[in-house]
Protein backbone atom coordinates (compact mmCIF):
# COMPACT_ATOMS: atom_id res chain seq x y z
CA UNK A 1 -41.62 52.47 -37.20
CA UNK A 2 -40.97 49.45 -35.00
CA UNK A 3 -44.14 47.95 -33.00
CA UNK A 4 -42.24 47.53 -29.59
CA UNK A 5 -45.15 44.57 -28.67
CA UNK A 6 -43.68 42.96 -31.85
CA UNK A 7 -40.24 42.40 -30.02
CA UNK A 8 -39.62 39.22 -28.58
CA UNK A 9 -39.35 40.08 -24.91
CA UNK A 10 -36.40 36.97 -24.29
CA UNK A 11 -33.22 38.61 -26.09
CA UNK A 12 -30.56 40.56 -25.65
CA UNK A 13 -30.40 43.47 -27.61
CA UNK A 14 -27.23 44.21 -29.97
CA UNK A 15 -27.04 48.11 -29.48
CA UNK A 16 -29.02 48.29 -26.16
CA UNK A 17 -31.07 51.19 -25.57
CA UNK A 18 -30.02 55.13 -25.27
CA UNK A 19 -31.74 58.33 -24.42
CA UNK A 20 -30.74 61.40 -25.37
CA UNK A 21 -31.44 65.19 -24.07
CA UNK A 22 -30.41 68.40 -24.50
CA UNK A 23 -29.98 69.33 -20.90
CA UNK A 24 -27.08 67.60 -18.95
CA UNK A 25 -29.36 67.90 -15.61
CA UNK A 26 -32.08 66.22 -17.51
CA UNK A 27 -29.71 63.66 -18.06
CA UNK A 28 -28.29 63.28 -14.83
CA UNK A 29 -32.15 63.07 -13.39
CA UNK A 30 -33.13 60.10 -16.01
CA UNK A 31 -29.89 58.70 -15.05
CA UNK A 32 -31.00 58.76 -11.34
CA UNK A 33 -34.41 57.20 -12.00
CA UNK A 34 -32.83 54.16 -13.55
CA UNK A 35 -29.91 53.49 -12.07
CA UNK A 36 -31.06 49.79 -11.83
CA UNK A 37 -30.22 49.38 -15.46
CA UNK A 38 -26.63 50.64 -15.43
CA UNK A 39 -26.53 54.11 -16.42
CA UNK A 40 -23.92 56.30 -18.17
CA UNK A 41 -24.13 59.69 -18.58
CA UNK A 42 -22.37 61.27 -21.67
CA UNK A 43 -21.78 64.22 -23.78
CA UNK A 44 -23.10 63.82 -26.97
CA UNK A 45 -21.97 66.78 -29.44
CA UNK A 46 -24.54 69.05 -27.94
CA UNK A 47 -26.37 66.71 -26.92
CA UNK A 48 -26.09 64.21 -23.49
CA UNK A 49 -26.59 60.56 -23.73
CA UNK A 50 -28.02 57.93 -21.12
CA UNK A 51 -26.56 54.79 -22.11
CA UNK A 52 -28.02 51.78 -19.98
CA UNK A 53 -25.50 48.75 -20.28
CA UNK A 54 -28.13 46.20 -18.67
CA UNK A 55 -30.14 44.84 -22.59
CA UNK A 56 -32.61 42.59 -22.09
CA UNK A 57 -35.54 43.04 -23.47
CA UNK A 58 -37.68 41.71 -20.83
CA UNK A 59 -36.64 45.10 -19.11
CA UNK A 60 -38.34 47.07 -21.40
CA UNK A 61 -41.57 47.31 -19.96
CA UNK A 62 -40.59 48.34 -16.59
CA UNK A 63 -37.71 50.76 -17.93
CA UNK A 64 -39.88 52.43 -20.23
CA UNK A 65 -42.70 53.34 -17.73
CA UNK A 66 -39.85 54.25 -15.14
CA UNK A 67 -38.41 56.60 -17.90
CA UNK A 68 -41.85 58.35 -18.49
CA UNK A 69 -42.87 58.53 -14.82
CA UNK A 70 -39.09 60.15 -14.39
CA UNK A 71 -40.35 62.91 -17.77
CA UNK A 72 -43.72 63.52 -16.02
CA UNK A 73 -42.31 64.27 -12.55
CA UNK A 74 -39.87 66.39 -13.51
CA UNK A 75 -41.40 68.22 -16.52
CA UNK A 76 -39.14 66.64 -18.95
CA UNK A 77 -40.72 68.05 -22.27
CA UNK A 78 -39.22 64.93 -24.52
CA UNK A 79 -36.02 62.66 -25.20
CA UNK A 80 -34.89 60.63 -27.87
CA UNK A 81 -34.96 57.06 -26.94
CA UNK A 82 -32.94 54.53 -28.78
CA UNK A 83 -33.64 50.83 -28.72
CA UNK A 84 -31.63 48.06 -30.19
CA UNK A 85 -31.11 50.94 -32.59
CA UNK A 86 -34.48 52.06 -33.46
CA UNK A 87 -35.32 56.15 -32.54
CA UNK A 88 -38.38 57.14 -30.73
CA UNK A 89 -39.44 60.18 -28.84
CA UNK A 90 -41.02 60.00 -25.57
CA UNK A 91 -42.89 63.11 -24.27
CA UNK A 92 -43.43 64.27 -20.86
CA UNK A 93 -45.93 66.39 -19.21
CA UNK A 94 -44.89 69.39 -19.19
């Protein structure tokens, strides 16, 4: 697993970063709480994506605690977040 500290917080990232739910409303709501970073919503299989088209990795900080605060408010139980390509899960309180 990747140490996100360890990523130089200057670049752009080649795959940018995508989160992934099984509920289309969760999506839309993530998709709502970020909308600063250029969201898409998607159908994913049976799955929806939230693909952010703004990739720079000094926006990870603030993105990622916006993401969480979005999973905690709205008792998000967990989504798959991709970064530059990487998988992690992200939990909510639910």
């Amino acid at each position: 697993m990747t140490n996100l500290a360890a990523c130089p917080m200057n670049e752009r990232m080649r795959h940018g970063v995508q989160i992934t739910t099984i509920r289309k409303r969760d999506a839309d709501c993530i998709c709502e709480a970020l909308t600063g970073y250029g969201c898409i919503v998607e159908r994913a299989g049976k799955r929806w994506s939230v693909d952010l088209s703004r990739s720079d990795t000094r926006d990870l900080p603030d993105l990622l605690t916006a993401l969480k605060a979005c999973l905690d408010e709205n008792a998000i139980g967990a989504v798959k977040v991709a970064i530059d390509g990487q998988a992690y899960a992200m939990e909510g309180v639910a």
